[in-house]
N, C-alpha and C. Protein backbone atom coordinates (compact mmCIF):
# COMPACT_ATOMS: atom_id res chain seq x y z
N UNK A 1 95.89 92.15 102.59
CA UNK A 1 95.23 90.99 103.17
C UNK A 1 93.79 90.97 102.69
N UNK A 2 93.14 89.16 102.42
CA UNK A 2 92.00 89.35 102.28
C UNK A 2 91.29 88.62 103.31
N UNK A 3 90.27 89.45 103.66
CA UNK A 3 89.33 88.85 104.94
C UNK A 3 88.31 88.66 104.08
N UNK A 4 87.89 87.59 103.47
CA UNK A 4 86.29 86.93 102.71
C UNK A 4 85.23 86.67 103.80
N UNK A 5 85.73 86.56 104.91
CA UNK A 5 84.36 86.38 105.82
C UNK A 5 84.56 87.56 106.71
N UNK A 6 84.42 88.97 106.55
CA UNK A 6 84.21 89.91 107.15
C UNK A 6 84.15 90.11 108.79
N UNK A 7 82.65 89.45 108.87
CA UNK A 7 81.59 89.80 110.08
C UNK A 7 81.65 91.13 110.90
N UNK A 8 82.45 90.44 111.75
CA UNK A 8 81.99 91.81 112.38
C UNK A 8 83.71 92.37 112.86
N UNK A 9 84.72 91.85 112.18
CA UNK A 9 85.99 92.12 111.83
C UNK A 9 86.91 91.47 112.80
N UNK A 10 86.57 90.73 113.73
CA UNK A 10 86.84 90.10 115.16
C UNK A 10 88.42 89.79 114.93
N UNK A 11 88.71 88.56 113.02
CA UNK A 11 89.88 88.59 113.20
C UNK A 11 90.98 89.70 112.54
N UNK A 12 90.11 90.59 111.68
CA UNK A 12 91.22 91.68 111.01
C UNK A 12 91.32 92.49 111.55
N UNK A 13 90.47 93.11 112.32
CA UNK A 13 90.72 94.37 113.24
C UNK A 13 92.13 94.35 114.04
N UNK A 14 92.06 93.60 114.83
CA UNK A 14 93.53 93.43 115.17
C UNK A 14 94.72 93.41 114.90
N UNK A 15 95.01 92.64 113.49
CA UNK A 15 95.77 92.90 112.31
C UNK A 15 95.96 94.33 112.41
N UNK A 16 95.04 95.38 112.17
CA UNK A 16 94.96 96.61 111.77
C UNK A 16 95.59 97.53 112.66
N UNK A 17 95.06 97.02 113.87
CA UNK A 17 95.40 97.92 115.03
C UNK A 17 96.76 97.60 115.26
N UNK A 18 97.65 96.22 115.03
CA UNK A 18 99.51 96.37 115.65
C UNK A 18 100.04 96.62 114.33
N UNK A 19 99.23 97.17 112.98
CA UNK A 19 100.50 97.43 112.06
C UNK A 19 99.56 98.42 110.90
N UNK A 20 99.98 99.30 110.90
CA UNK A 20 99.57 100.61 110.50
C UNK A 20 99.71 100.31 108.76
N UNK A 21 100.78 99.41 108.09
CA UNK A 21 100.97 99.53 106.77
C UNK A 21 100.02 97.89 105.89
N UNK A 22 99.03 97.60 106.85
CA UNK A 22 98.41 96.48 106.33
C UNK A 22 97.09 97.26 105.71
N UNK A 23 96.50 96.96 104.16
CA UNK A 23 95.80 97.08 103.54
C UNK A 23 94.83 96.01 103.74
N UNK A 24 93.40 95.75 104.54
CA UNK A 24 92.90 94.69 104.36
C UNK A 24 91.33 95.11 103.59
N UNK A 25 91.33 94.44 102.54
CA UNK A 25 89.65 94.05 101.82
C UNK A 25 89.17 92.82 102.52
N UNK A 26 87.94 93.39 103.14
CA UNK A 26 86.74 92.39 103.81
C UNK A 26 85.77 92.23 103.33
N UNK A 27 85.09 91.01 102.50
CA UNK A 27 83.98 91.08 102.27
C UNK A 27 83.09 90.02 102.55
N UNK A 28 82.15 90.08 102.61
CA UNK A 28 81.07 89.33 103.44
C UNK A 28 79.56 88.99 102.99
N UNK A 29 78.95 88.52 102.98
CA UNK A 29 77.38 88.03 102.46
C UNK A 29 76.49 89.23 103.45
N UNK A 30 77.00 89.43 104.16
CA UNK A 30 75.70 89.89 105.25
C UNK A 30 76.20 91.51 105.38
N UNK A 31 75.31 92.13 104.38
CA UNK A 31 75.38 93.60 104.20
C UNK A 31 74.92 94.27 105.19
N UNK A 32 74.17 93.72 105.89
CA UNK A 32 73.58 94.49 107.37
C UNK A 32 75.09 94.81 108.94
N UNK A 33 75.79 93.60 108.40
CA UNK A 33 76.46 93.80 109.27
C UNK A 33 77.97 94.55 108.76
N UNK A 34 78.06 94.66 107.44
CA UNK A 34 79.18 95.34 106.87
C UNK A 34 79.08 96.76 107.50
N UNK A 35 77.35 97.20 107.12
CA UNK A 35 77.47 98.72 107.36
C UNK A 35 77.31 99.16 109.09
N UNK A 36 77.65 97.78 109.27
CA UNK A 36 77.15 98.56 111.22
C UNK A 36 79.00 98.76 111.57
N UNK A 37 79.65 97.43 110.79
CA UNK A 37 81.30 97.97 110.54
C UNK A 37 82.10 98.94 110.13
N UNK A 38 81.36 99.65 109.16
CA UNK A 38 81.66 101.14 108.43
C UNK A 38 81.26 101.99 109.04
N UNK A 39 80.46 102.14 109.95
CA UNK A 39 80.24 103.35 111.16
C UNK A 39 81.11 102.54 112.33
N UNK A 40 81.24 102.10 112.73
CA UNK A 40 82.46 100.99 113.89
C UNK A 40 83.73 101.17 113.38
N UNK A 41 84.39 101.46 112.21
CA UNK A 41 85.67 101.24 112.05
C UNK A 41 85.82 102.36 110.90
N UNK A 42 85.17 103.35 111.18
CA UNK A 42 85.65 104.61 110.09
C UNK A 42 87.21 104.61 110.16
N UNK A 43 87.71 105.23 111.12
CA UNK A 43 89.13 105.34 111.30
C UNK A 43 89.85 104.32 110.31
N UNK A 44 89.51 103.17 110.19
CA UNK A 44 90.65 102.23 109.42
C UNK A 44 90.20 103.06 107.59
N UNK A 45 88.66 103.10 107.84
CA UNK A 45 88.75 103.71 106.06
C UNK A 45 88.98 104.73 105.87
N UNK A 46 88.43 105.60 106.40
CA UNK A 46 89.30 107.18 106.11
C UNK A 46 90.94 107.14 106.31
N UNK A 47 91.51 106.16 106.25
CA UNK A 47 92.87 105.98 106.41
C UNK A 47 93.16 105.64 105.34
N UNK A 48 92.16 104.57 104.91
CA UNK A 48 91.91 103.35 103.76
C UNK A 48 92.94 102.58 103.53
N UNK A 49 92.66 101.70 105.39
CA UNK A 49 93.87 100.44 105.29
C UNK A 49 92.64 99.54 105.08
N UNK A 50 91.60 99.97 105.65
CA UNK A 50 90.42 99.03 105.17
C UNK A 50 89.49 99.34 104.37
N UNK A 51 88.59 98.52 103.43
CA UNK A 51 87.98 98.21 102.52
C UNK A 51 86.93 97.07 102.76
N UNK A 52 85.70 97.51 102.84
CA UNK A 52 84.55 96.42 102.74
C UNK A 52 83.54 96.77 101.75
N UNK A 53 83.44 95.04 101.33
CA UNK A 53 82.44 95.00 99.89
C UNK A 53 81.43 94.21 100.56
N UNK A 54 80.06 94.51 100.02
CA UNK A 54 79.31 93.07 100.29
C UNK A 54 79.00 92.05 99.28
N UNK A 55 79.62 90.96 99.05
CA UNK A 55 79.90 90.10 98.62
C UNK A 55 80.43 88.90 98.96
N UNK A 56 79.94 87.98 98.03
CA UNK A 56 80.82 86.76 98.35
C UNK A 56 82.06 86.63 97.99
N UNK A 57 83.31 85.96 98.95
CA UNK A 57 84.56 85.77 98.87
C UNK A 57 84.30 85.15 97.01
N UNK A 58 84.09 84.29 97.01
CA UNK A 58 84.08 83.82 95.52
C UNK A 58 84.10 84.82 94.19
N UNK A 59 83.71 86.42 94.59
CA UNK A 59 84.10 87.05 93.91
C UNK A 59 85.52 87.98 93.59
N UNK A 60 86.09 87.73 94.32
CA UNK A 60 87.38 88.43 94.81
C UNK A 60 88.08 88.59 93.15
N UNK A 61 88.17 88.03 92.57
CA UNK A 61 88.99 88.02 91.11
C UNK A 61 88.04 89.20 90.50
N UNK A 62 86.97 89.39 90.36
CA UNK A 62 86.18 90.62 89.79
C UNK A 62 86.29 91.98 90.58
N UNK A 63 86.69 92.09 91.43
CA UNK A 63 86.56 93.45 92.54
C UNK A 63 87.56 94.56 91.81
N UNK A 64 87.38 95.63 91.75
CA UNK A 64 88.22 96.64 91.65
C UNK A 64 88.34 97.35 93.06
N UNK A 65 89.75 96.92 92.98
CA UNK A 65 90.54 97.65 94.33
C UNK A 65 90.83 99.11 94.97
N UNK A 66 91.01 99.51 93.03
CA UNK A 66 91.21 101.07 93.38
C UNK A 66 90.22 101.74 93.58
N UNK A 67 88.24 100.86 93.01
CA UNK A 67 87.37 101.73 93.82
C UNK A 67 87.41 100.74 94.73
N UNK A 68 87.55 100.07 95.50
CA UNK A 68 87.02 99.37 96.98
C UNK A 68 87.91 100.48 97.87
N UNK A 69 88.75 100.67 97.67
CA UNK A 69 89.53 101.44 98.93
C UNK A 69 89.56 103.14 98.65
N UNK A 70 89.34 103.30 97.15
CA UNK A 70 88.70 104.66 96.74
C UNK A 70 90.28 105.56 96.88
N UNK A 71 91.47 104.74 96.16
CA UNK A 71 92.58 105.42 95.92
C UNK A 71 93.79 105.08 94.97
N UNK A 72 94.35 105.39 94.23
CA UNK A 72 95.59 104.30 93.46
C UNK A 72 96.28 103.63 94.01
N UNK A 73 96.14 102.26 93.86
CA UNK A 73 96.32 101.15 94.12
C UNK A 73 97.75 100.56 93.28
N UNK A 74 99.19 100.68 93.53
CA UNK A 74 99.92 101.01 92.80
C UNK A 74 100.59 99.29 92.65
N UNK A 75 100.06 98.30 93.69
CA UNK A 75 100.71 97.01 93.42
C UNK A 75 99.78 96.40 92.35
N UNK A 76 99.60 94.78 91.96
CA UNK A 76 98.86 94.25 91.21
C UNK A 76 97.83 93.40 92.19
N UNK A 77 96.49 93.47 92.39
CA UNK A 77 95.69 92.87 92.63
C UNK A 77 95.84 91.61 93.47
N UNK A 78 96.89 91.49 94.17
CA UNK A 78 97.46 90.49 94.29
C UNK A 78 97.18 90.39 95.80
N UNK A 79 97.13 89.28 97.06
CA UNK A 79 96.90 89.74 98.19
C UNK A 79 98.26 88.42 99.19
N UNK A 80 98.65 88.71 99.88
CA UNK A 80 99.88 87.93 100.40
C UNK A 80 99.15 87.48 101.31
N UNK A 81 97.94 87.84 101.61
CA UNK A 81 97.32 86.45 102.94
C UNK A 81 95.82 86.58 102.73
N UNK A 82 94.86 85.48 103.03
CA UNK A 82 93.55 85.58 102.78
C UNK A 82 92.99 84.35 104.04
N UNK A 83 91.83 84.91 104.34
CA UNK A 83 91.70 84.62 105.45
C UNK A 83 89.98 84.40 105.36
N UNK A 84 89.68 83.40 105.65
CA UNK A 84 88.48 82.61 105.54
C UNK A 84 88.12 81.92 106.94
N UNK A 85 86.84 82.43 107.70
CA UNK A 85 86.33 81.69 108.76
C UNK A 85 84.78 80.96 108.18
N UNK A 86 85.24 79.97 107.90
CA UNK A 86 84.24 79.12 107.47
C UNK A 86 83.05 78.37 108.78
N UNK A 87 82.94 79.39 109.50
CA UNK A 87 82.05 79.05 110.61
C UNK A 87 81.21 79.86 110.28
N UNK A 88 79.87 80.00 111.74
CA UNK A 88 79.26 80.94 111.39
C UNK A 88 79.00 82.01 112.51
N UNK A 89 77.89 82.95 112.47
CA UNK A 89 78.56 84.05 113.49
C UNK A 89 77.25 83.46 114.12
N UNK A 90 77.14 84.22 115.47
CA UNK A 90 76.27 84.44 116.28
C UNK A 90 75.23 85.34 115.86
N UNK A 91 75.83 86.45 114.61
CA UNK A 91 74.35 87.47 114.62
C UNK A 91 73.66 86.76 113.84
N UNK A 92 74.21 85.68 113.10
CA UNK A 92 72.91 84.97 112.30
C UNK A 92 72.23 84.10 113.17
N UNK A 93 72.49 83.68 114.32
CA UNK A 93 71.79 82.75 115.16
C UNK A 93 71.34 83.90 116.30
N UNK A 94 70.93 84.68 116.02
CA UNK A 94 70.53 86.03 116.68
C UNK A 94 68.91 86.24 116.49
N UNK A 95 69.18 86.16 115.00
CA UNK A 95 67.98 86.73 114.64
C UNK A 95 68.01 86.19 113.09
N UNK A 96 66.38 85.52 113.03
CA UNK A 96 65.95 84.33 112.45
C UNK A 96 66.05 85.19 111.05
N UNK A 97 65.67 86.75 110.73
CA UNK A 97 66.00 87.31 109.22
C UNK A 97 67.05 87.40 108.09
N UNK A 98 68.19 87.10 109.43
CA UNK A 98 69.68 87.09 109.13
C UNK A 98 70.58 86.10 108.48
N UNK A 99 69.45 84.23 108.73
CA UNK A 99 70.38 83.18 108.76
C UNK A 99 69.44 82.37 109.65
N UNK A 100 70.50 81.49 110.68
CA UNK A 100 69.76 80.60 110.79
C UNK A 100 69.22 81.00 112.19
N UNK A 101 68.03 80.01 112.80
CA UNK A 101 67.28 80.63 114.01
C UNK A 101 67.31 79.21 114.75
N UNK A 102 66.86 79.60 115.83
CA UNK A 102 66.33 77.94 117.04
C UNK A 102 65.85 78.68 117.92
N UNK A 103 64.90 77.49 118.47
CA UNK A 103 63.87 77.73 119.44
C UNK A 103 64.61 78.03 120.55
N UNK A 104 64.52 78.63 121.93
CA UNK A 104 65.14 78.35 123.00
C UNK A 104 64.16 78.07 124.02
N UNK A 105 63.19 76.57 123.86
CA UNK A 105 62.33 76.32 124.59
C UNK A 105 61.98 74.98 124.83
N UNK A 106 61.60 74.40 126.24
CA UNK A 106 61.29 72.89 126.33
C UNK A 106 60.05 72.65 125.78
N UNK A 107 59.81 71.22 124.90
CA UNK A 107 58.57 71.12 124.43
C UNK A 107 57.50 70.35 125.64
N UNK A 108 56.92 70.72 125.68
CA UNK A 108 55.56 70.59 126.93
C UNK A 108 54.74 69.17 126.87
């Protein structure tokens, strides 16, 4: 499986957790929040059903698989579901460094 919009894994994690033989690559624009995922979800990579790049989905045809998951990769590059949340998250409306920001104040 490919998860191109990562975040903070809300919809692949789950995937992961009811089926032990799903391989998913996640990758995402927002490298800050990949690596707060790679200490949050060791267990899936030291397993290495999961795989996160930081990148844009648009690169997916350039990625090498067998280093993203850091093992022989014995099918072809190929992924049977891909999965795109074309919204946006909350940690970018979190904090104005991340993405986008707003006031939360009446003007006087």
């Amino acid at each position: 499986m490919f998860d191109g919009t990562f975040g903070g894994g809300n919809h692949s994690i789950p995937v992961l957790e009811q089926n032990r033989s799903v391989r998913i690559l996640g990758t995402d624009l927002d490298g800050s929040t990949l690596k707060q995922c790679e200490l949050e979800y060791q267990k899936y990579i030291k397993r290495k059903s999961l795989a996160l790049v930081p990148t844009n989905f648009v690169n997916i045809g350039g990625l090498d698989l067998k280093k993203a998951f850091n093992r022989k990769i014995t099918t072809k590059s190929k992924f049977d579901i891909g999965l795109l949340d074309l919204g946006f998250s909350s940690y970018q409306l979190e904090d104005a460094e991340r993405g986008f920001s707003y006031l939360n104040s009446v003007p006087t």
